[in-house]
PDB file of N, CA and C in Angstrom:
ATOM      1  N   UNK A   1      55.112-173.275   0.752  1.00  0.00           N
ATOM      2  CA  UNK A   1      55.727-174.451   1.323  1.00  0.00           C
ATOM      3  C   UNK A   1      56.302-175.310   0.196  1.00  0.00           C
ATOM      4  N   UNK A   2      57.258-175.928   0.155  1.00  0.00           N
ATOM      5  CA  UNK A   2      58.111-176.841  -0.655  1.00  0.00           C
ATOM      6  C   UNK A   2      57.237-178.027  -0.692  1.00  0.00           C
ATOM      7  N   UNK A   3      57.353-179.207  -1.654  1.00  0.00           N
ATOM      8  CA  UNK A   3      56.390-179.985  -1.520  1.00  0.00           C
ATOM      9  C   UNK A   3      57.603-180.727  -1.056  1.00  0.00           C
ATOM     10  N   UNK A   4      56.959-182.093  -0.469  1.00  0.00           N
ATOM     11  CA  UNK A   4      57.989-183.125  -0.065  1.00  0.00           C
ATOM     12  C   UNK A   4      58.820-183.579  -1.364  1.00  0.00           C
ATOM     13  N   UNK A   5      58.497-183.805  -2.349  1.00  0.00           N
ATOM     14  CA  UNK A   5      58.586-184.315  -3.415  1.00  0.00           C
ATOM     15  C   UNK A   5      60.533-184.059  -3.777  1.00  0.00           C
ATOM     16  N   UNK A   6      60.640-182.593  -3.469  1.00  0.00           N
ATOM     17  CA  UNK A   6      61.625-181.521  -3.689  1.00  0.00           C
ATOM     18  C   UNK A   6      63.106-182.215  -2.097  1.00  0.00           C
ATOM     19  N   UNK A   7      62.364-182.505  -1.334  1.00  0.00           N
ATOM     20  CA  UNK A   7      63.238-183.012   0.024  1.00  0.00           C
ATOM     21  C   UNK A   7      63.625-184.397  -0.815  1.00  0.00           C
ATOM     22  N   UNK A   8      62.503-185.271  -0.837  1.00  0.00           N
ATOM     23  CA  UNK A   8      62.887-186.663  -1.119  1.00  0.00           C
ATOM     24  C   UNK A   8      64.070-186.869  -2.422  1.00  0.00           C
ATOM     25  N   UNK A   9      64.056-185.686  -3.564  1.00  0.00           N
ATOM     26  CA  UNK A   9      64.995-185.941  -4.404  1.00  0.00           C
ATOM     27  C   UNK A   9      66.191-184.929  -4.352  1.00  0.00           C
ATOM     28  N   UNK A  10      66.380-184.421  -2.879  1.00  0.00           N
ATOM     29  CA  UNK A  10      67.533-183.711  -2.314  1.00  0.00           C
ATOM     30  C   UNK A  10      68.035-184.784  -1.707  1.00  0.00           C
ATOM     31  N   UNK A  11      67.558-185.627  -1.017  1.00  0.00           N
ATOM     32  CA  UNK A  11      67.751-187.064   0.083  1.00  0.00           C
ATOM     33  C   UNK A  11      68.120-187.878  -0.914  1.00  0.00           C
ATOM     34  N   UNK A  12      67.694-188.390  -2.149  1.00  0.00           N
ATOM     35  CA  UNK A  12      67.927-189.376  -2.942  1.00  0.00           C
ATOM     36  C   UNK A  12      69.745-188.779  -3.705  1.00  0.00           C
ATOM     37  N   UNK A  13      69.690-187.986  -3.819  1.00  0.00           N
ATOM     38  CA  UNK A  13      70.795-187.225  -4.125  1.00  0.00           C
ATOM     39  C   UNK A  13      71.605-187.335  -3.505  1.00  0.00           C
ATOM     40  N   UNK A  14      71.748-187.029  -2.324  1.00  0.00           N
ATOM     41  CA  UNK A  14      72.990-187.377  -1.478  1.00  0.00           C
ATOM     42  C   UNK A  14      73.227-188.617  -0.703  1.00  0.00           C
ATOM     43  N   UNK A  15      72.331-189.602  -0.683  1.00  0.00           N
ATOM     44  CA  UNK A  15      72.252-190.605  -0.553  1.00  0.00           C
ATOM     45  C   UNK A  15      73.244-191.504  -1.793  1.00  0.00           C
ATOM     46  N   UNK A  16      72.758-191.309  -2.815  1.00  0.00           N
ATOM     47  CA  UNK A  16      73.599-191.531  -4.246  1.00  0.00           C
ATOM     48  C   UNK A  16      75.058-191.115  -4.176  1.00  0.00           C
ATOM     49  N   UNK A  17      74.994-189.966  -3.943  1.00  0.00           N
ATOM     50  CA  UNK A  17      76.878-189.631  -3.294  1.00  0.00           C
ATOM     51  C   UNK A  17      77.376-190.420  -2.628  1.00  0.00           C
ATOM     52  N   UNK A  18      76.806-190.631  -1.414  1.00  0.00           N
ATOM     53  CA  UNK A  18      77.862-191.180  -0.517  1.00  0.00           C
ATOM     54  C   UNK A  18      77.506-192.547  -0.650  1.00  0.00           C
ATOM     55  N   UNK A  19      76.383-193.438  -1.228  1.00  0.00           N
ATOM     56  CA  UNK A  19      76.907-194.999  -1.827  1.00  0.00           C
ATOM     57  C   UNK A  19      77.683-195.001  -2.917  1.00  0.00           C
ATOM     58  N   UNK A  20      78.050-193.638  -3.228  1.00  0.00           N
ATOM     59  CA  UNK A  20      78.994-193.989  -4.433  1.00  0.00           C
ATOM     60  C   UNK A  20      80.592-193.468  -3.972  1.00  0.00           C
ATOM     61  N   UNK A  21      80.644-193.171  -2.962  1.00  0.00           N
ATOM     62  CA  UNK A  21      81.748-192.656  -2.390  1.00  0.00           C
ATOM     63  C   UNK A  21      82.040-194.012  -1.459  1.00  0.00           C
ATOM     64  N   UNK A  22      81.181-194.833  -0.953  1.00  0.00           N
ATOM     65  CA  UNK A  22      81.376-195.803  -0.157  1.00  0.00           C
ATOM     66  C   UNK A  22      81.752-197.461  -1.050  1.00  0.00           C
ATOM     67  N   UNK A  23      81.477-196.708  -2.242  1.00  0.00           N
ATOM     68  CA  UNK A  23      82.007-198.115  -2.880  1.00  0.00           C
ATOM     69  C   UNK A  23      82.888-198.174  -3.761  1.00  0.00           C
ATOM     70  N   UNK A  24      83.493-196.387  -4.071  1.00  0.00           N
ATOM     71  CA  UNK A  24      84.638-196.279  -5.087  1.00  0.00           C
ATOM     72  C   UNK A  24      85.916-196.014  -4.091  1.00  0.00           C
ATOM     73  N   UNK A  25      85.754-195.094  -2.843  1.00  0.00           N
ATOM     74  CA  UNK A  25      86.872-195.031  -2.751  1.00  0.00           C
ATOM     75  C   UNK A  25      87.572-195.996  -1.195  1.00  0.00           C
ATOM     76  N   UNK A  26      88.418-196.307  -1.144  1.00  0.00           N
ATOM     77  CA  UNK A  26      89.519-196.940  -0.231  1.00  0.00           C
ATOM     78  C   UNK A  26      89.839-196.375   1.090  1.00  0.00           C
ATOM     79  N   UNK A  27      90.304-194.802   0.905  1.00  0.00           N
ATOM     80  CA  UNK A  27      90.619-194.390   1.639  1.00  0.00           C
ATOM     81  C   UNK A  27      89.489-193.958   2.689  1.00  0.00           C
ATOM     82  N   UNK A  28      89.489-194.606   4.453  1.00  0.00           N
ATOM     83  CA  UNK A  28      89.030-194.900   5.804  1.00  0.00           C
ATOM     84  C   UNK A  28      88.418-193.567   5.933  1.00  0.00           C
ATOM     85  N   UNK A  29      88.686-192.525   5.404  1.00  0.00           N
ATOM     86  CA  UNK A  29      88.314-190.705   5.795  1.00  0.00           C
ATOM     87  C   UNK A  29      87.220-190.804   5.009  1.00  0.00           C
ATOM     88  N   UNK A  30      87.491-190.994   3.462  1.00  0.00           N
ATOM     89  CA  UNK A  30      86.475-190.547   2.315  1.00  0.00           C
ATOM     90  C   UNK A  30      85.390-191.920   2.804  1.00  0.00           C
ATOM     91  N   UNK A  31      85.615-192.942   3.030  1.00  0.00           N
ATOM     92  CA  UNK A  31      84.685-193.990   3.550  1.00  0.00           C
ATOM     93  C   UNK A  31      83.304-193.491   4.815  1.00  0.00           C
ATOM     94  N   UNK A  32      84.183-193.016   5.756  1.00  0.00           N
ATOM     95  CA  UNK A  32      83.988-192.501   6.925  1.00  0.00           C
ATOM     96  C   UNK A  32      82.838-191.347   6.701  1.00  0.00           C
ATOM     97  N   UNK A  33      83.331-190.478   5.392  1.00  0.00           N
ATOM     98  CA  UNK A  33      82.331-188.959   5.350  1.00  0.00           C
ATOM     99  C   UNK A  33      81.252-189.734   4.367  1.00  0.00           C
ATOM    100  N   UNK A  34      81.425-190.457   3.548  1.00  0.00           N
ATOM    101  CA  UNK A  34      80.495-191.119   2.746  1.00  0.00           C
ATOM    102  C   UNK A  34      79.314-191.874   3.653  1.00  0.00           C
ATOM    103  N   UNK A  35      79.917-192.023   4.865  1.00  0.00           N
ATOM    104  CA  UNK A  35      78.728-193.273   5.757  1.00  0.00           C
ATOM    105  C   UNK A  35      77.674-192.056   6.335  1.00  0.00           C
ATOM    106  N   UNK A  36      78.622-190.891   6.300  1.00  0.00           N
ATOM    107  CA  UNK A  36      77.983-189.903   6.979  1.00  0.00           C
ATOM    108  C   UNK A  36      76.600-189.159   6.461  1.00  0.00           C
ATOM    109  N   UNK A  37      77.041-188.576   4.649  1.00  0.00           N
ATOM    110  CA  UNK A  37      76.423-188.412   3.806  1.00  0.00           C
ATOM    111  C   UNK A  37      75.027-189.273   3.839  1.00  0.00           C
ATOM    112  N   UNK A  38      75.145-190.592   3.691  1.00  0.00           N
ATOM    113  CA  UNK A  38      74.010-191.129   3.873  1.00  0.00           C
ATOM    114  C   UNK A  38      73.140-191.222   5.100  1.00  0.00           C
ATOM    115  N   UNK A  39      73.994-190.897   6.158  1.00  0.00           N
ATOM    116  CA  UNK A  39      72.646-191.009   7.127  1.00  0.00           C
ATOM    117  C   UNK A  39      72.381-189.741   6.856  1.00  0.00           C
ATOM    118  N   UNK A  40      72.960-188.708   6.687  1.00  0.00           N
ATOM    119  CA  UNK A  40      72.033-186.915   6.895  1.00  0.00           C
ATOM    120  C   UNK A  40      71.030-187.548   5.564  1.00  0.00           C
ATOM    121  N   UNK A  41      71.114-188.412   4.397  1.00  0.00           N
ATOM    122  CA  UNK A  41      69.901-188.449   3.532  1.00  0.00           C
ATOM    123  C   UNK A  41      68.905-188.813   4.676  1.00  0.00           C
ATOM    124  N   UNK A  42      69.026-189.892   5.311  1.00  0.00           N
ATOM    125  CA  UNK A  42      67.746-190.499   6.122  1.00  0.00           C
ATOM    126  C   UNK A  42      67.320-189.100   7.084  1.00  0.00           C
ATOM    127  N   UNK A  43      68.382-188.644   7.648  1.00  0.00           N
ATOM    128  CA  UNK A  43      67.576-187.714   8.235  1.00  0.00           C
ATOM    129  C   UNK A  43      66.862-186.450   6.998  1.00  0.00           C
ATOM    130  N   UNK A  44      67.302-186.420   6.048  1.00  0.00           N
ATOM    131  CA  UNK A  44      66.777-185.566   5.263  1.00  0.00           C
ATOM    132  C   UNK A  44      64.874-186.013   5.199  1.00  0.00           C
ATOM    133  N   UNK A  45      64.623-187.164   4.826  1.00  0.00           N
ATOM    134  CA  UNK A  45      63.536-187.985   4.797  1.00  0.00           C
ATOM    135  C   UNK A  45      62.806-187.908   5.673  1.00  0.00           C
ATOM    136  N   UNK A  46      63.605-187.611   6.937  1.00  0.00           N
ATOM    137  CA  UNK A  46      62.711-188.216   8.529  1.00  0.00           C
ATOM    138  C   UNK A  46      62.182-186.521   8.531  1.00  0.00           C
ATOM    139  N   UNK A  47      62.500-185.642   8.321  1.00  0.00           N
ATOM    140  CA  UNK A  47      62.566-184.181   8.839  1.00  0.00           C
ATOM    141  C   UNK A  47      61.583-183.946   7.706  1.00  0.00           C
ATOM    142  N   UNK A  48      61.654-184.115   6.131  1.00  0.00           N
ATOM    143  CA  UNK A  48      60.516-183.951   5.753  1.00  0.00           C
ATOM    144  C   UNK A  48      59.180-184.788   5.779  1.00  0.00           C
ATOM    145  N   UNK A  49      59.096-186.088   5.910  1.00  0.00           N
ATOM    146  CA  UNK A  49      57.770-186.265   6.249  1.00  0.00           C
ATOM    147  C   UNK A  49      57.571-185.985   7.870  1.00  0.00           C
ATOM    148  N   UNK A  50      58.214-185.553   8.795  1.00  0.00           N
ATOM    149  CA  UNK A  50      57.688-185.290  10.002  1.00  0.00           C
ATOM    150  C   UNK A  50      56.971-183.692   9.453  1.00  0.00           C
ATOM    151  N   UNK A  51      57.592-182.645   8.174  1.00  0.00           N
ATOM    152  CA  UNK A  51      57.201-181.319   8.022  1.00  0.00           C
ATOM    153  C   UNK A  51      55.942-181.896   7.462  1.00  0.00           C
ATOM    154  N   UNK A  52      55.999-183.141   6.774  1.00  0.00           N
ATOM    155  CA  UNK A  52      54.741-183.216   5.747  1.00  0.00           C
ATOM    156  C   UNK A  52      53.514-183.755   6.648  1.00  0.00           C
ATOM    157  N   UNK A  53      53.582-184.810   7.426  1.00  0.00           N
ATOM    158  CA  UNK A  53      52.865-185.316   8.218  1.00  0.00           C
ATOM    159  C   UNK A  53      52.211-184.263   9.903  1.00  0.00           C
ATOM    160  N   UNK A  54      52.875-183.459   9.853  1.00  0.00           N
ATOM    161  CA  UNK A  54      52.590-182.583  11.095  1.00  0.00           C
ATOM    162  C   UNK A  54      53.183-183.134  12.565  1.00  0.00           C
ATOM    163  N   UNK A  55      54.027-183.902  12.294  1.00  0.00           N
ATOM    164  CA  UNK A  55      54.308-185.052  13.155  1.00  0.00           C
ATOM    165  C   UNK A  55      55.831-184.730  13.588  1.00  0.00           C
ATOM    166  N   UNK A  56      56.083-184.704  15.480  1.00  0.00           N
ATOM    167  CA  UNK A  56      57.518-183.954  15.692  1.00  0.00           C
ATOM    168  C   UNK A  56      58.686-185.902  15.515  1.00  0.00           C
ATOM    169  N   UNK A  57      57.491-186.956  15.170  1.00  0.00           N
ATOM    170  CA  UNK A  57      58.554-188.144  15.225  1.00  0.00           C
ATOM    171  C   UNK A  57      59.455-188.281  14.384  1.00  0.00           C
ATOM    172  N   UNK A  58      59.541-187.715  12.892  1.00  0.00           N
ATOM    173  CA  UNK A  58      60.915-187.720  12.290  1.00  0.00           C
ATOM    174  C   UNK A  58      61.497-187.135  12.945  1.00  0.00           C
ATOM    175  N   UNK A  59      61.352-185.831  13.452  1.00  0.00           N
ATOM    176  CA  UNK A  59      62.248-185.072  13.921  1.00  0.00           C
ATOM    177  C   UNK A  59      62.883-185.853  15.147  1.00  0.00           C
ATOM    178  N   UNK A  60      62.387-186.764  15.923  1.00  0.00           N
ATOM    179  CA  UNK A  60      62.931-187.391  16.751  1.00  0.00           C
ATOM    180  C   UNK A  60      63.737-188.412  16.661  1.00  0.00           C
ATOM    181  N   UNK A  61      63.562-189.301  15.775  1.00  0.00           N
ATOM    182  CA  UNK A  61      64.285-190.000  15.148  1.00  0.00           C
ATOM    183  C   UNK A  61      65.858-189.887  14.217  1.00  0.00           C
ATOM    184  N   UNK A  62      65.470-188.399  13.855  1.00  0.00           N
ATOM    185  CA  UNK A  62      66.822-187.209  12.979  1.00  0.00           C
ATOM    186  C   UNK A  62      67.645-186.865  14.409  1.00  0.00           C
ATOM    187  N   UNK A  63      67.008-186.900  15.599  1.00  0.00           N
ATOM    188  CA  UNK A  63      68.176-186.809  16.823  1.00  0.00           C
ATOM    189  C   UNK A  63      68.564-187.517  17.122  1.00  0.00           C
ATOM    190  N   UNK A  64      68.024-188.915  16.865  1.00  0.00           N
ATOM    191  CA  UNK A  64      68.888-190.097  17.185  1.00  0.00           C
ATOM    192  C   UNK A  64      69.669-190.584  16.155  1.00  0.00           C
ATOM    193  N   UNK A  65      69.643-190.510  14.834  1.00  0.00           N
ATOM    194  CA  UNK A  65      70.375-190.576  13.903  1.00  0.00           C
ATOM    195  C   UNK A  65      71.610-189.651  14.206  1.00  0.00           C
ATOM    196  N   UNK A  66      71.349-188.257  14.395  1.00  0.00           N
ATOM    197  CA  UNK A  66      72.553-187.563  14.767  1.00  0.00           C
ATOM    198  C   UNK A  66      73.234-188.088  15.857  1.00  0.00           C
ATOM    199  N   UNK A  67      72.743-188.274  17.089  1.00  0.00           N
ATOM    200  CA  UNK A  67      73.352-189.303  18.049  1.00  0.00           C
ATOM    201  C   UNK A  67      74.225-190.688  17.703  1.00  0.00           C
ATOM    202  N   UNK A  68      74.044-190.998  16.553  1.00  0.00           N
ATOM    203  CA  UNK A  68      74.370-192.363  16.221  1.00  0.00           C
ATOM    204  C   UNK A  68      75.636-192.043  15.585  1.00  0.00           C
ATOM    205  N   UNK A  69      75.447-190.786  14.775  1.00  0.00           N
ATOM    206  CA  UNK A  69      76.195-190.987  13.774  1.00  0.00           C
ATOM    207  C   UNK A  69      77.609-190.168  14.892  1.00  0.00           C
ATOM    208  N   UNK A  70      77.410-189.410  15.885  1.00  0.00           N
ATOM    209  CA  UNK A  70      78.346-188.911  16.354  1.00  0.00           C
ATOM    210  C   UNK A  70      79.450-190.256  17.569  1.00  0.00           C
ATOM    211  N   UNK A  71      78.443-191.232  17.428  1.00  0.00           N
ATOM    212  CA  UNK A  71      79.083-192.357  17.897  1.00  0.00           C
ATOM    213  C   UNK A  71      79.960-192.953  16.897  1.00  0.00           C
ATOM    214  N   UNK A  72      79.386-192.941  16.241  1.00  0.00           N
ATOM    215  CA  UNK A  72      80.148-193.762  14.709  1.00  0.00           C
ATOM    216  C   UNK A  72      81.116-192.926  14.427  1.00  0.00           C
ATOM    217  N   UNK A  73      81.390-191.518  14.662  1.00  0.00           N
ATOM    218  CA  UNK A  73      82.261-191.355  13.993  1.00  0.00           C
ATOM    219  C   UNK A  73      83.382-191.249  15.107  1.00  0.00           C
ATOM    220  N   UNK A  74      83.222-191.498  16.003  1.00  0.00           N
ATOM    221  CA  UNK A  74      84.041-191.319  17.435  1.00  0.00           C
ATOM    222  C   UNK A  74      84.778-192.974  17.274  1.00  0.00           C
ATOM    223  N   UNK A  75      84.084-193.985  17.090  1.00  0.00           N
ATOM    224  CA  UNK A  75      84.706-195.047  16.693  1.00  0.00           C
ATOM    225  C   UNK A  75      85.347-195.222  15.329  1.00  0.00           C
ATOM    226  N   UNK A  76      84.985-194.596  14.729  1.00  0.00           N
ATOM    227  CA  UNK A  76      85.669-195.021  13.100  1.00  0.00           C
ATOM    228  C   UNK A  76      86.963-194.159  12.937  1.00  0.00           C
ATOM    229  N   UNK A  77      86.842-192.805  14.124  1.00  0.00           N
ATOM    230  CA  UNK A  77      88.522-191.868  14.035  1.00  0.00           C
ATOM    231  C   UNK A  77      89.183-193.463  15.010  1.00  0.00           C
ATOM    232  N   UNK A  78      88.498-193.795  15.667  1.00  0.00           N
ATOM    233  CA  UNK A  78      89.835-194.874  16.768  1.00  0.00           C
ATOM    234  C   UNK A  78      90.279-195.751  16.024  1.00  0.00           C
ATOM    235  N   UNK A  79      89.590-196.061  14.524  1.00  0.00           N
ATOM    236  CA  UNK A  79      89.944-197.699  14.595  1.00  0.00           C
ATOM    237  C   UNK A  79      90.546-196.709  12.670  1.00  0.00           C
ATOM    238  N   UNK A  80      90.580-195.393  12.430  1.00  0.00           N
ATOM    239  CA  UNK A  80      91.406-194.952  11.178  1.00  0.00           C
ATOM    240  C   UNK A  80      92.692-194.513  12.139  1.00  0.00           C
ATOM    241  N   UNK A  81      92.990-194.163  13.264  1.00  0.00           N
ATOM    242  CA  UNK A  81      94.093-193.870  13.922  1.00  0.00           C
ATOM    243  C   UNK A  81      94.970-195.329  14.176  1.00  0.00           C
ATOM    244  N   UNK A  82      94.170-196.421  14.724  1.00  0.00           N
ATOM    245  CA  UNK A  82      94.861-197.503  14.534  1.00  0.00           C
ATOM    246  C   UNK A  82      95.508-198.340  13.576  1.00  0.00           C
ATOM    247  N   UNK A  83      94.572-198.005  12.365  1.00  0.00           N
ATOM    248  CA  UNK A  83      94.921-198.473  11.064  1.00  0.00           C
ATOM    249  C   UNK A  83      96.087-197.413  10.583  1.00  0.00           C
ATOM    250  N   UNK A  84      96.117-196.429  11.262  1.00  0.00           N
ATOM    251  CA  UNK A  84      97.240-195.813  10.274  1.00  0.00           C
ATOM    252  C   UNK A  84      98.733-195.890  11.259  1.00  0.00           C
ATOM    253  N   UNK A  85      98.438-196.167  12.613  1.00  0.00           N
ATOM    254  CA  UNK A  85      99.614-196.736  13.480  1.00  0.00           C
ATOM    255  C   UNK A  85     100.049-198.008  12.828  1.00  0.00           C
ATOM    256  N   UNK A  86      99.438-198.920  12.746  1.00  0.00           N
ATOM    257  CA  UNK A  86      99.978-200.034  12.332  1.00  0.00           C
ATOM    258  C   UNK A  86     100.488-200.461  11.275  1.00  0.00           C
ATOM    259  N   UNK A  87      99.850-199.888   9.887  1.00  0.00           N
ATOM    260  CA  UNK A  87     100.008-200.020   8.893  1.00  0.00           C
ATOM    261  C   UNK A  87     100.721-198.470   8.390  1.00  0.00           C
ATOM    262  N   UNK A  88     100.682-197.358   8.484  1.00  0.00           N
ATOM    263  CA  UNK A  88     101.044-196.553   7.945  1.00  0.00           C
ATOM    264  C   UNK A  88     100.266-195.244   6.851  1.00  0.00           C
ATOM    265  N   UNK A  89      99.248-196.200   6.427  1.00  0.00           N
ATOM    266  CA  UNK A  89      98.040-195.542   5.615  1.00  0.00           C
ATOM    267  C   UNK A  89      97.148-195.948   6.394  1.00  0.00           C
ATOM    268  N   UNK A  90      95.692-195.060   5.883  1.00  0.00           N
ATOM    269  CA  UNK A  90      94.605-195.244   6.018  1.00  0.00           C
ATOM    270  C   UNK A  90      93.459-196.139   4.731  1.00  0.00           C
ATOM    271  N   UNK A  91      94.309-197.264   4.249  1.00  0.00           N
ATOM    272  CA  UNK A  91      93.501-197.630   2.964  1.00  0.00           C
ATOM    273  C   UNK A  91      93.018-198.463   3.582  1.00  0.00           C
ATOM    274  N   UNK A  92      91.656-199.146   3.308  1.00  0.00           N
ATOM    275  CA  UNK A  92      90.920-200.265   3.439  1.00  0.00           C
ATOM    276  C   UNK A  92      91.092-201.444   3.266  1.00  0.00           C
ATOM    277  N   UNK A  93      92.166-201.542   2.229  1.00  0.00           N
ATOM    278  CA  UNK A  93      92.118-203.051   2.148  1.00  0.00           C
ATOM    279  C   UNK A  93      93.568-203.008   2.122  1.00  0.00           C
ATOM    280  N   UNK A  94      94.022-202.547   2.962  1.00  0.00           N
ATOM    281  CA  UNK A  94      95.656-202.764   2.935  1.00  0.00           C
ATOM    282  C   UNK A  94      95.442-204.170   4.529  1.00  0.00           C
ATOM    283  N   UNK A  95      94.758-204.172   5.406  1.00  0.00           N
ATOM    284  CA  UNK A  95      94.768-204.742   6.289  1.00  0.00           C
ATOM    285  C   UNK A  95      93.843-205.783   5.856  1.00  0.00           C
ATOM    286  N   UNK A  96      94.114-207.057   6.184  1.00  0.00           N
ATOM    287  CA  UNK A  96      93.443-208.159   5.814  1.00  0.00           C
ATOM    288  C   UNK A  96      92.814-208.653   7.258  1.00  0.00           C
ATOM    289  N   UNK A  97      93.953-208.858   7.665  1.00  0.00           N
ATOM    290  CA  UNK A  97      93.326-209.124   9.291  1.00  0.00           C
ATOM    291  C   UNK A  97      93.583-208.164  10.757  1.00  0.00           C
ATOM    292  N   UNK A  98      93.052-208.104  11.584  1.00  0.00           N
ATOM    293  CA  UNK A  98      93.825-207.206  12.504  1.00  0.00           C
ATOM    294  C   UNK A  98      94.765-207.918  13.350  1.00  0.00           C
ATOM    295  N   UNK A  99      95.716-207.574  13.602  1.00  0.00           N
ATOM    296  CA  UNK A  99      96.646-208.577  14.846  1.00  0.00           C
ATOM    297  C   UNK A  99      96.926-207.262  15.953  1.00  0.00           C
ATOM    298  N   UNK A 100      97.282-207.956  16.756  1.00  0.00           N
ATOM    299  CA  UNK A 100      98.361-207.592  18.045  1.00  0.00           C
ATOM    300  C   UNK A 100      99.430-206.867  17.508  1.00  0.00           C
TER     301      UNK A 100
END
Protein backbone atom coordinates (compact mmCIF):
# COMPACT_ATOMS: atom_id res chain seq x y z
CA UNK A 1 0.00 0.00 0.00
CA UNK A 2 1.31 3.61 -0.76
CA UNK A 3 1.54 5.60 2.33
CA UNK A 4 -0.63 8.73 2.37
CA UNK A 5 2.35 10.74 2.67
CA UNK A 6 3.09 9.93 -1.32
CA UNK A 7 -0.92 11.20 -2.25
CA UNK A 8 -0.59 14.35 -0.08
CA UNK A 9 2.68 15.47 -2.03
CA UNK A 10 1.02 14.40 -5.48
CA UNK A 11 -2.05 16.83 -4.20
CA UNK A 12 0.38 19.51 -3.01
CA UNK A 13 1.88 19.35 -6.47
CA UNK A 14 -0.83 20.00 -8.49
CA UNK A 15 -2.40 22.17 -6.34
CA UNK A 16 0.94 24.39 -6.79
CA UNK A 17 0.29 24.20 -10.64
CA UNK A 18 -2.80 25.41 -10.93
CA UNK A 19 -2.31 28.44 -8.14
CA UNK A 20 0.36 29.17 -10.27
CA UNK A 21 -1.46 28.97 -13.46
CA UNK A 22 -4.31 30.97 -11.75
CA UNK A 23 -2.18 33.81 -10.98
CA UNK A 24 0.25 34.02 -14.01
CA UNK A 25 -1.85 33.57 -16.73
CA UNK A 26 -4.83 35.96 -18.27
CA UNK A 27 -6.15 33.95 -20.61
CA UNK A 28 -10.25 32.72 -19.27
CA UNK A 29 -9.30 28.83 -20.70
CA UNK A 30 -5.79 28.52 -18.93
CA UNK A 31 -7.67 30.29 -15.78
CA UNK A 32 -10.61 27.98 -16.14
CA UNK A 33 -8.23 24.50 -16.32
CA UNK A 34 -6.08 25.97 -13.48
CA UNK A 35 -9.41 26.29 -11.11
CA UNK A 36 -9.84 22.82 -12.19
CA UNK A 37 -6.35 21.46 -11.34
CA UNK A 38 -6.90 22.55 -7.92
CA UNK A 39 -9.99 21.09 -7.02
CA UNK A 40 -8.85 17.38 -8.48
CA UNK A 41 -5.81 18.34 -5.63
CA UNK A 42 -8.69 18.46 -2.94
CA UNK A 43 -10.14 15.58 -4.31
CA UNK A 44 -6.74 14.00 -4.45
CA UNK A 45 -6.67 14.54 -0.42
CA UNK A 46 -10.32 13.55 0.15
CA UNK A 47 -9.74 10.00 -1.72
CA UNK A 48 -6.59 9.45 0.17
CA UNK A 49 -7.46 9.95 3.65
CA UNK A 50 -10.91 8.30 2.98
CA UNK A 51 -8.09 5.12 1.60
CA UNK A 52 -6.18 5.99 4.83
CA UNK A 53 -8.97 6.32 7.31
CA UNK A 54 -11.16 3.27 6.01
CA UNK A 55 -13.78 5.77 5.58
CA UNK A 56 -16.16 5.89 2.07
CA UNK A 57 -16.66 10.03 3.25
CA UNK A 58 -13.81 11.45 1.20
CA UNK A 59 -14.88 9.53 -1.37
CA UNK A 60 -18.17 11.23 -1.03
CA UNK A 61 -17.23 14.44 -0.82
CA UNK A 62 -14.62 13.79 -4.23
CA UNK A 63 -18.34 13.31 -5.88
CA UNK A 64 -19.44 16.36 -4.92
CA UNK A 65 -16.41 18.18 -5.74
CA UNK A 66 -16.69 16.53 -9.17
CA UNK A 67 -20.30 17.70 -9.25
CA UNK A 68 -19.23 21.17 -8.50
CA UNK A 69 -16.62 21.42 -10.59
CA UNK A 70 -18.78 20.19 -13.66
CA UNK A 71 -21.06 23.13 -12.72
CA UNK A 72 -18.31 25.52 -12.74
CA UNK A 73 -17.18 24.67 -15.70
CA UNK A 74 -20.60 24.80 -17.51
CA UNK A 75 -20.72 28.43 -16.21
CA UNK A 76 -17.25 29.64 -16.81
CA UNK A 77 -17.60 28.18 -20.90
CA UNK A 78 -20.97 30.79 -20.76
CA UNK A 79 -19.47 33.69 -19.32
CA UNK A 80 -15.61 32.81 -21.69
CA UNK A 81 -18.16 32.64 -24.75
CA UNK A 82 -19.58 35.96 -23.69
CA UNK A 83 -16.41 37.53 -23.02
CA UNK A 84 -15.16 36.59 -26.28
CA UNK A 85 -18.59 37.87 -28.12
CA UNK A 86 -18.21 41.08 -26.74
CA UNK A 87 -14.85 41.80 -26.53
CA UNK A 88 -13.22 39.58 -29.06
CA UNK A 89 -10.60 37.74 -26.78
CA UNK A 90 -10.78 35.71 -23.97
CA UNK A 91 -8.27 37.83 -21.62
CA UNK A 92 -9.20 38.68 -18.12
CA UNK A 93 -8.60 41.90 -17.71
CA UNK A 94 -9.45 43.23 -20.98
CA UNK A 95 -13.12 43.76 -19.48
CA UNK A 96 -13.34 46.09 -16.63
CA UNK A 97 -16.94 46.12 -16.30
CA UNK A 98 -19.67 44.07 -17.90
CA UNK A 99 -22.38 46.12 -19.85
CA UNK A 100 -25.35 45.46 -22.04
Amino acid sequence: MVPPEWYLLLAAGVFCIGLFGVLTRRDALYFLMSVELMMNAANINFVAFALYYGDLTGQVFALFVIALAAAEVAIGIGIILVLYRNFGDTDVTVPTEMRW
